[in-house]
C-alpha atoms as a PDB file:
ATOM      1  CA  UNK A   1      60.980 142.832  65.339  1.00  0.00           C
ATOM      2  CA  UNK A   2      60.343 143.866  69.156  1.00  0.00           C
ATOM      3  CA  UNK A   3      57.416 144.549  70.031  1.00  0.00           C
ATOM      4  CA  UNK A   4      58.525 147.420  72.365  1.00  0.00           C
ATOM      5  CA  UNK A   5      58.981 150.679  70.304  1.00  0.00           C
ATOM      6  CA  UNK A   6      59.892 153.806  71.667  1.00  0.00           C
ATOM      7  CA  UNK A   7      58.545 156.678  69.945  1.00  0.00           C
ATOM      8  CA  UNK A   8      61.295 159.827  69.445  1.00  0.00           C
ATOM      9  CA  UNK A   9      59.755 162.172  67.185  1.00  0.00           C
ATOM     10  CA  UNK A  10      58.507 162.423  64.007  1.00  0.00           C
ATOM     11  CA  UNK A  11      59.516 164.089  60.765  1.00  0.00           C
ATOM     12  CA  UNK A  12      58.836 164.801  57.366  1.00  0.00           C
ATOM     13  CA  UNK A  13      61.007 163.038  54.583  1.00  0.00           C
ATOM     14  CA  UNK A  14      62.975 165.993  52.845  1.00  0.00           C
ATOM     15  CA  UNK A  15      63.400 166.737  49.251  1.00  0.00           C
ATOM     16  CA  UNK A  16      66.473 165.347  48.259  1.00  0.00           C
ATOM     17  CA  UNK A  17      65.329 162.238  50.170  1.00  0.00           C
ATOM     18  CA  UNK A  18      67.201 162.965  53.480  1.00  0.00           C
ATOM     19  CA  UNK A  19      65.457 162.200  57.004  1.00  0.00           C
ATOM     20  CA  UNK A  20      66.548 164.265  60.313  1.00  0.00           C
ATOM     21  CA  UNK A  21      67.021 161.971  62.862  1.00  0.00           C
ATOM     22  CA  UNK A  22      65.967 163.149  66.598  1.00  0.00           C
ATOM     23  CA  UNK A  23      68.889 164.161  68.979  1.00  0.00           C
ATOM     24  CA  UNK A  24      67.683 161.393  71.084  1.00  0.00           C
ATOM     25  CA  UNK A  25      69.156 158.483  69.229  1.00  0.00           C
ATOM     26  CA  UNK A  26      72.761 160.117  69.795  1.00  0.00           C
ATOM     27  CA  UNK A  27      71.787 159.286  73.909  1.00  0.00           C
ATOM     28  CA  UNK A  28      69.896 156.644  73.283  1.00  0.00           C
ATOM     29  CA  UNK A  29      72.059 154.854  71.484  1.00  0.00           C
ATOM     30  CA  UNK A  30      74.820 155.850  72.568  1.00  0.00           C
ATOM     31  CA  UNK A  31      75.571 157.043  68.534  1.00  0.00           C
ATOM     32  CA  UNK A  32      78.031 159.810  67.165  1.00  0.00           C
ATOM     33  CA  UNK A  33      77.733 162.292  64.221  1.00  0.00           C
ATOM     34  CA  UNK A  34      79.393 161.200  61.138  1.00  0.00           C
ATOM     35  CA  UNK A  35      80.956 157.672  62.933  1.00  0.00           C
ATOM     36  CA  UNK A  36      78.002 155.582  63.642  1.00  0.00           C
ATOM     37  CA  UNK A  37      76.331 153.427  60.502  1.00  0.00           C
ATOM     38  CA  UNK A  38      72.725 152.054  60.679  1.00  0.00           C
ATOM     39  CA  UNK A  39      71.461 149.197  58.667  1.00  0.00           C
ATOM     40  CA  UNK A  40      68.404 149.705  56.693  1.00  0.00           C
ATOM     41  CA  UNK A  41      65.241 147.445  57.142  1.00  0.00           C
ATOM     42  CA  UNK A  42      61.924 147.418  55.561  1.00  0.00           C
ATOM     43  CA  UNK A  43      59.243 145.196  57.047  1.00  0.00           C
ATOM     44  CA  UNK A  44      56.742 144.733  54.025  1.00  0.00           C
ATOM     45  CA  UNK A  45      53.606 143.076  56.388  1.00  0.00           C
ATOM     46  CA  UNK A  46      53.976 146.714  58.980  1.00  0.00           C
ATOM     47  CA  UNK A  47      54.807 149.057  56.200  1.00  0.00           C
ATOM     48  CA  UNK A  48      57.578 149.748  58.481  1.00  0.00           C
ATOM     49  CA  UNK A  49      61.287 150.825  58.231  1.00  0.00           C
ATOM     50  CA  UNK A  50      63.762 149.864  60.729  1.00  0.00           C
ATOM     51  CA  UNK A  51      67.397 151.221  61.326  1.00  0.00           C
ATOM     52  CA  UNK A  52      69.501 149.151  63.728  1.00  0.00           C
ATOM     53  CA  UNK A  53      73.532 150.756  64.411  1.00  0.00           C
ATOM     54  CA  UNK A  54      75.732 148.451  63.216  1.00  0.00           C
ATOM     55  CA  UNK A  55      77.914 146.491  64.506  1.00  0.00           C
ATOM     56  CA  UNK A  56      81.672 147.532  64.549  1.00  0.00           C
ATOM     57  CA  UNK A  57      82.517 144.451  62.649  1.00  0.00           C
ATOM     58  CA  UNK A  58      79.777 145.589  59.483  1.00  0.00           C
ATOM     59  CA  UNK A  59      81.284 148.978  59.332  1.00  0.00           C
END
């Protein structure tokens, strides 16, 4: 993983098991509502979860 995070916001994990995402990933990422897929990650040694977009070719 890259060692050069940028921090968004943060939020608490809902509920029913949802998390918002900030509106900065839209920009950011250049991501849209209900199109764009991320892949899940979890890196067991940082207790970390990491969502990369996907590819066009994965979704």
């Amino acid at each position: 993983m890259s060692d050069e995070l940028i921090y968004l916001d943060t939020y608490l994990l809902q509920q029913d098991m949802r998390i918002r995402l900030p509106k900065s990933i839209l920009e950011n990422l250049n991501a849209e509502k209900g199109k764009t897929r991320f892949a899940i990650y979890l890196d067991k040694s940082s207790d970390q979860l990491v969502l990369k977009k996907c590819s066009e070719e994965r979704a």
